[in-house]
C-alpha atoms as a PDB file:
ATOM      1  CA  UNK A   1      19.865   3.204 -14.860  1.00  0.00           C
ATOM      2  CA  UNK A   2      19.018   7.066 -16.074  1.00  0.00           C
ATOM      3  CA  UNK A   3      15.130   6.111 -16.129  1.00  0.00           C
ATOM      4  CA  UNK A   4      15.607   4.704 -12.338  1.00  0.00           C
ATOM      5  CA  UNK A   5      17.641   8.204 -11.544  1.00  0.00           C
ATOM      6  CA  UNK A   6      15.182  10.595 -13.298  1.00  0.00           C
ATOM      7  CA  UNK A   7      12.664   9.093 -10.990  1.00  0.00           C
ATOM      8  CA  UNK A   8      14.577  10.166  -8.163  1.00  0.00           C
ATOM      9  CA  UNK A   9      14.796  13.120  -8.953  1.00  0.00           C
ATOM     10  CA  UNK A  10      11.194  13.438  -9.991  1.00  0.00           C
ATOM     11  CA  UNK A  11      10.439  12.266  -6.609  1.00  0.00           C
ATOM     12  CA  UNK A  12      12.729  14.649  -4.524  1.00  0.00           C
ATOM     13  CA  UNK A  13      11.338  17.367  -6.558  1.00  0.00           C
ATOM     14  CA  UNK A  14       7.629  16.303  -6.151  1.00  0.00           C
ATOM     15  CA  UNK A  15       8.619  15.835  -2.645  1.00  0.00           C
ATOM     16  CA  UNK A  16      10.319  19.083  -1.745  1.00  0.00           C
ATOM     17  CA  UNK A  17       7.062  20.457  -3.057  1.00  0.00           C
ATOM     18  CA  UNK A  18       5.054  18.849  -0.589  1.00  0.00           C
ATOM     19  CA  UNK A  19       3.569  16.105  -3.197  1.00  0.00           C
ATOM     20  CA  UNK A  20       3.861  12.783  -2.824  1.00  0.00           C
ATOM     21  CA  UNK A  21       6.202  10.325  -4.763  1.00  0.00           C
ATOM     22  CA  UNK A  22       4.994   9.213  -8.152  1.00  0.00           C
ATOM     23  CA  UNK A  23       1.537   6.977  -8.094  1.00  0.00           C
ATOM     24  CA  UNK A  24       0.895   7.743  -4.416  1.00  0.00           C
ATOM     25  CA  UNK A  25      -2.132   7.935  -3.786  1.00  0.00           C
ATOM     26  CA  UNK A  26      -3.586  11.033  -0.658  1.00  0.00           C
ATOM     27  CA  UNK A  27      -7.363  11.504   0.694  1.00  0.00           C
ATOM     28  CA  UNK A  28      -9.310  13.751   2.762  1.00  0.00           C
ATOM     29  CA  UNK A  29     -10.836  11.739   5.275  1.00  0.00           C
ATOM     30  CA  UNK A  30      -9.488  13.114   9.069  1.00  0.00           C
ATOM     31  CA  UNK A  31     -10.484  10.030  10.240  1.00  0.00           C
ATOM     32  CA  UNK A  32      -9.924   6.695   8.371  1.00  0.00           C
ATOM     33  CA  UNK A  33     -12.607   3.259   8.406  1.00  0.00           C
ATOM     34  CA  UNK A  34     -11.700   0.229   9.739  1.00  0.00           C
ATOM     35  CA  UNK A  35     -13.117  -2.417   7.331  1.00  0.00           C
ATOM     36  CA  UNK A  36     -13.905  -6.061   8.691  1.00  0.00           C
ATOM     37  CA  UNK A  37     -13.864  -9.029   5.842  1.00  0.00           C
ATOM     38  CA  UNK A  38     -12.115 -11.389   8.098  1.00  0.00           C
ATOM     39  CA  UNK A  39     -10.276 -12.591   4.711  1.00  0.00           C
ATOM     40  CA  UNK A  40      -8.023 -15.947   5.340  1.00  0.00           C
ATOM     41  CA  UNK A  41      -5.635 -17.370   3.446  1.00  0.00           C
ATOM     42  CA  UNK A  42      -6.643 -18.923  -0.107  1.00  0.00           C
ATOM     43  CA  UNK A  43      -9.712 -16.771  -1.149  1.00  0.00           C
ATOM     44  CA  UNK A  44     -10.309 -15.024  -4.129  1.00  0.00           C
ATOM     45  CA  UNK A  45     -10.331 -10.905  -3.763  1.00  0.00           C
ATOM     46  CA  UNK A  46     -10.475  -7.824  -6.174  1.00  0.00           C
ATOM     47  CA  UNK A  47      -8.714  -4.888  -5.449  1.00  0.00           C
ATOM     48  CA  UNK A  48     -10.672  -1.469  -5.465  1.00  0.00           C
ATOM     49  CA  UNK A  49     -10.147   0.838  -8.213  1.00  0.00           C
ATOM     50  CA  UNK A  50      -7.784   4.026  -7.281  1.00  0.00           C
ATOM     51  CA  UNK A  51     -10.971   6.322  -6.586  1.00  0.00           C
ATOM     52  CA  UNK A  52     -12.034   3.819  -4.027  1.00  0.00           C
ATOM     53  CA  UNK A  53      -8.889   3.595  -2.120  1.00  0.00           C
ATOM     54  CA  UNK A  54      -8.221   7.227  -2.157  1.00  0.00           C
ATOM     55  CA  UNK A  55     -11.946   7.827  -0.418  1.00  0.00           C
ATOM     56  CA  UNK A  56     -10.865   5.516   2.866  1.00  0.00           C
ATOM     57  CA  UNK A  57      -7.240   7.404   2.918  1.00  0.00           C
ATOM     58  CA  UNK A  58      -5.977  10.888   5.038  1.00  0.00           C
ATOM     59  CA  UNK A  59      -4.122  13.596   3.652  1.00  0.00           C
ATOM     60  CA  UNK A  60      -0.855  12.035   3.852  1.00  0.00           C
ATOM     61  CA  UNK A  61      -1.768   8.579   2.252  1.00  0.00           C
ATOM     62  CA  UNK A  62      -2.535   6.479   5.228  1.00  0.00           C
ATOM     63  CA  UNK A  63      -5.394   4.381   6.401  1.00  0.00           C
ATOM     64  CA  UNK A  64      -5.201   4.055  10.287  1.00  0.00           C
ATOM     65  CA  UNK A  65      -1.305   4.585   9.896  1.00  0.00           C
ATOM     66  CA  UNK A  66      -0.603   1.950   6.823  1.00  0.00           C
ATOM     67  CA  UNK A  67       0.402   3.617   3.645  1.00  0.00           C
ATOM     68  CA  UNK A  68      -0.547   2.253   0.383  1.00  0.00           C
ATOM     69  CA  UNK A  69       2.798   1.958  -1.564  1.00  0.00           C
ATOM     70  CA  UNK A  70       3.338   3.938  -4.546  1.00  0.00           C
ATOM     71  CA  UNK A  71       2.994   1.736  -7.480  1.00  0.00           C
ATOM     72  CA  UNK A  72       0.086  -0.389  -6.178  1.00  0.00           C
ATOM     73  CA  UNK A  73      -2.426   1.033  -7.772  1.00  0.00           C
ATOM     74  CA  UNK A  74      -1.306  -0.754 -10.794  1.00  0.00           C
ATOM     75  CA  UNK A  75      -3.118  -3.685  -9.002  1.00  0.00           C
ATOM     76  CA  UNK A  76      -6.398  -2.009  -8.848  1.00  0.00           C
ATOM     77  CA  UNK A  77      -8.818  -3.976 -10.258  1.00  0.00           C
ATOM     78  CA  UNK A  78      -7.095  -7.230 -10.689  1.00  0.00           C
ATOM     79  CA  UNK A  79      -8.042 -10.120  -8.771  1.00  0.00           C
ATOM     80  CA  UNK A  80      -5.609 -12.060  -6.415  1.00  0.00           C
ATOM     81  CA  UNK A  81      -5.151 -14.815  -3.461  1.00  0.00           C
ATOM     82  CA  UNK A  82      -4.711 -13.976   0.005  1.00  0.00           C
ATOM     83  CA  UNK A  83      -1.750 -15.492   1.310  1.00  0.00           C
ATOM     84  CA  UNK A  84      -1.632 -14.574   4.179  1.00  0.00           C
ATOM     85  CA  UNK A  85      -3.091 -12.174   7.230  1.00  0.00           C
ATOM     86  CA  UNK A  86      -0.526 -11.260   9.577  1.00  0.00           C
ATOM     87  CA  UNK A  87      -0.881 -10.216  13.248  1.00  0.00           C
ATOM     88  CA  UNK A  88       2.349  -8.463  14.086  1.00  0.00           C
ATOM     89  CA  UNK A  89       4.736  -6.227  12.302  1.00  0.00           C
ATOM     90  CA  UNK A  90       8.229  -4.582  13.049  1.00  0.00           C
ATOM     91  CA  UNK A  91       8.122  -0.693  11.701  1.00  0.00           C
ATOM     92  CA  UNK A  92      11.927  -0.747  10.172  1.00  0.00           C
ATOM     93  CA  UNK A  93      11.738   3.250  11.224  1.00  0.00           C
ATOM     94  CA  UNK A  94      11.627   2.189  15.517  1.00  0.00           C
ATOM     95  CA  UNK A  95      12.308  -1.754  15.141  1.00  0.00           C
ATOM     96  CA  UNK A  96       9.219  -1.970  17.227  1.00  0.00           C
ATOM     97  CA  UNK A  97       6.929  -4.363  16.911  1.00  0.00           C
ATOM     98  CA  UNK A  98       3.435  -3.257  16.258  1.00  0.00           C
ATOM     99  CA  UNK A  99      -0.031  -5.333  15.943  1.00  0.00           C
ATOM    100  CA  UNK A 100      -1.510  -5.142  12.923  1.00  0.00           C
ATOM    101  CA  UNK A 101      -5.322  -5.825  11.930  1.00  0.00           C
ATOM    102  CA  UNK A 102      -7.676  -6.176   9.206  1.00  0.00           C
ATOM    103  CA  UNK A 103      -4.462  -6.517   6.733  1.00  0.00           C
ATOM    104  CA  UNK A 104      -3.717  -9.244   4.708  1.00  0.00           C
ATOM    105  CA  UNK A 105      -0.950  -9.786   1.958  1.00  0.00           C
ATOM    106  CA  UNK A 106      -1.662 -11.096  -1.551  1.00  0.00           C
ATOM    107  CA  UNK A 107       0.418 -13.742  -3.597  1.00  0.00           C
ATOM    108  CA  UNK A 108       2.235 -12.199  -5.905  1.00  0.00           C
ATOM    109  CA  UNK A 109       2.075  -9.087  -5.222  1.00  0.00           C
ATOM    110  CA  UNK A 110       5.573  -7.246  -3.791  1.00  0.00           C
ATOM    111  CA  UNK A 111       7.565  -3.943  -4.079  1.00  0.00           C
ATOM    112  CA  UNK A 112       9.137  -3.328  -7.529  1.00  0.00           C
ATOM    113  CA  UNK A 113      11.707  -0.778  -5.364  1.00  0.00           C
ATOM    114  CA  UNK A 114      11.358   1.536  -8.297  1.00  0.00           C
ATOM    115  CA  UNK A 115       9.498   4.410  -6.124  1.00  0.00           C
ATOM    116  CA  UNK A 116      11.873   3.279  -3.114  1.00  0.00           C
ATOM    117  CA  UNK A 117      15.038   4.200  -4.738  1.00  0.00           C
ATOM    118  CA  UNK A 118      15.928   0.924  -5.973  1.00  0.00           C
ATOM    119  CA  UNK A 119      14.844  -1.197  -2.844  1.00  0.00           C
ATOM    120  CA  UNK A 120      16.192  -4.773  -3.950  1.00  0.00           C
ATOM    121  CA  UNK A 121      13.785  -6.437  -1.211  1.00  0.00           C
ATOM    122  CA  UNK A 122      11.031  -7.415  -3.329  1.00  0.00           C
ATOM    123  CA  UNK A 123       9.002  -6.978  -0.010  1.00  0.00           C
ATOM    124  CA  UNK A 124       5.075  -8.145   0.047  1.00  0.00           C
ATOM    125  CA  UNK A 125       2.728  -4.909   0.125  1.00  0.00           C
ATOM    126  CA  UNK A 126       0.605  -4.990   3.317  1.00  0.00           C
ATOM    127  CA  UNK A 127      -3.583  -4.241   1.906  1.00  0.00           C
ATOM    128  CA  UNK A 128      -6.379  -3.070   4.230  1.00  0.00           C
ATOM    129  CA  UNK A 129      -9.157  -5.098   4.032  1.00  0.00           C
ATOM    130  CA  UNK A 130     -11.096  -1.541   2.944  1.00  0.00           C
ATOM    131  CA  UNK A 131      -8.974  -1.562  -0.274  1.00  0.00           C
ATOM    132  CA  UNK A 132     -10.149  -5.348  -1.098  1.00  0.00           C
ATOM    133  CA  UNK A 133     -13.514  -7.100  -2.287  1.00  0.00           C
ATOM    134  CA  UNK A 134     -14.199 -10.218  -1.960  1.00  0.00           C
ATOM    135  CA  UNK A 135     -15.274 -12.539  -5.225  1.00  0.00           C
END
């Protein structure tokens, strides 16, 4: 319980200082690539290393709007299944629904809530197709 509150502090902090939260990951680009692999369901893909996800990201984290969630880049480089590709998403910020594209979520691989203040969710992390390579 202290280790989860010193992150949160370490965060606020980091935040207030106009940094993002711990293992968040910010580029340069002004404008972000959209990457077609048309991945479905049940193949085999390798997530980029750190330095290649941070080179299709924008100053505040985001490729074409979807954050990469602090704490995934301890995937990076590990291979996984797609289990699925969604179409649609509801942003919990509006409750709107929103299309999605080129995104895909892999098995196994879901919040910890650690950087979210101790999200119990265990949600799936949404991945670009830009951050993935097939195998």
């Amino acid at each position: 319980m202290i280790g989860v509150l010193l992150a949160l502090a370490y965060n606020k902090v980091r935040w207030l200082c106009g940094l993002g939260e711990i293992g968040m990951l910010r580029g340069q680009q002004a404008k972000t690539t959209n990457h077609t692999l048309n991945l479905q369901p049940g193949e085999l893909v390798r997530v980029k290393s750190a330095d290649e996800i941070k080179a299709t990201l924008d100053s505040t984290g985001r490729n074409r709007g979807l954050g990469l969630p602090p704490g995934a880049t301890e995937h990076c480089g590990r291979t996984y299944r797609v289990a699925a590709r969604p179409e649609k998403i509801i942003t919990e910020w509006s409750g709107q629904m929103r299309q999605i594209s080129n995104t895909v979520i892999l098995e196994g691989v879901t919040c910890d809530g650690m950087a979210r203040r101790c999200c119990p969710r265990d949600c799936y992390h949404l991945w670009r197709e830009v951050w993935l390579e097939r195998v």
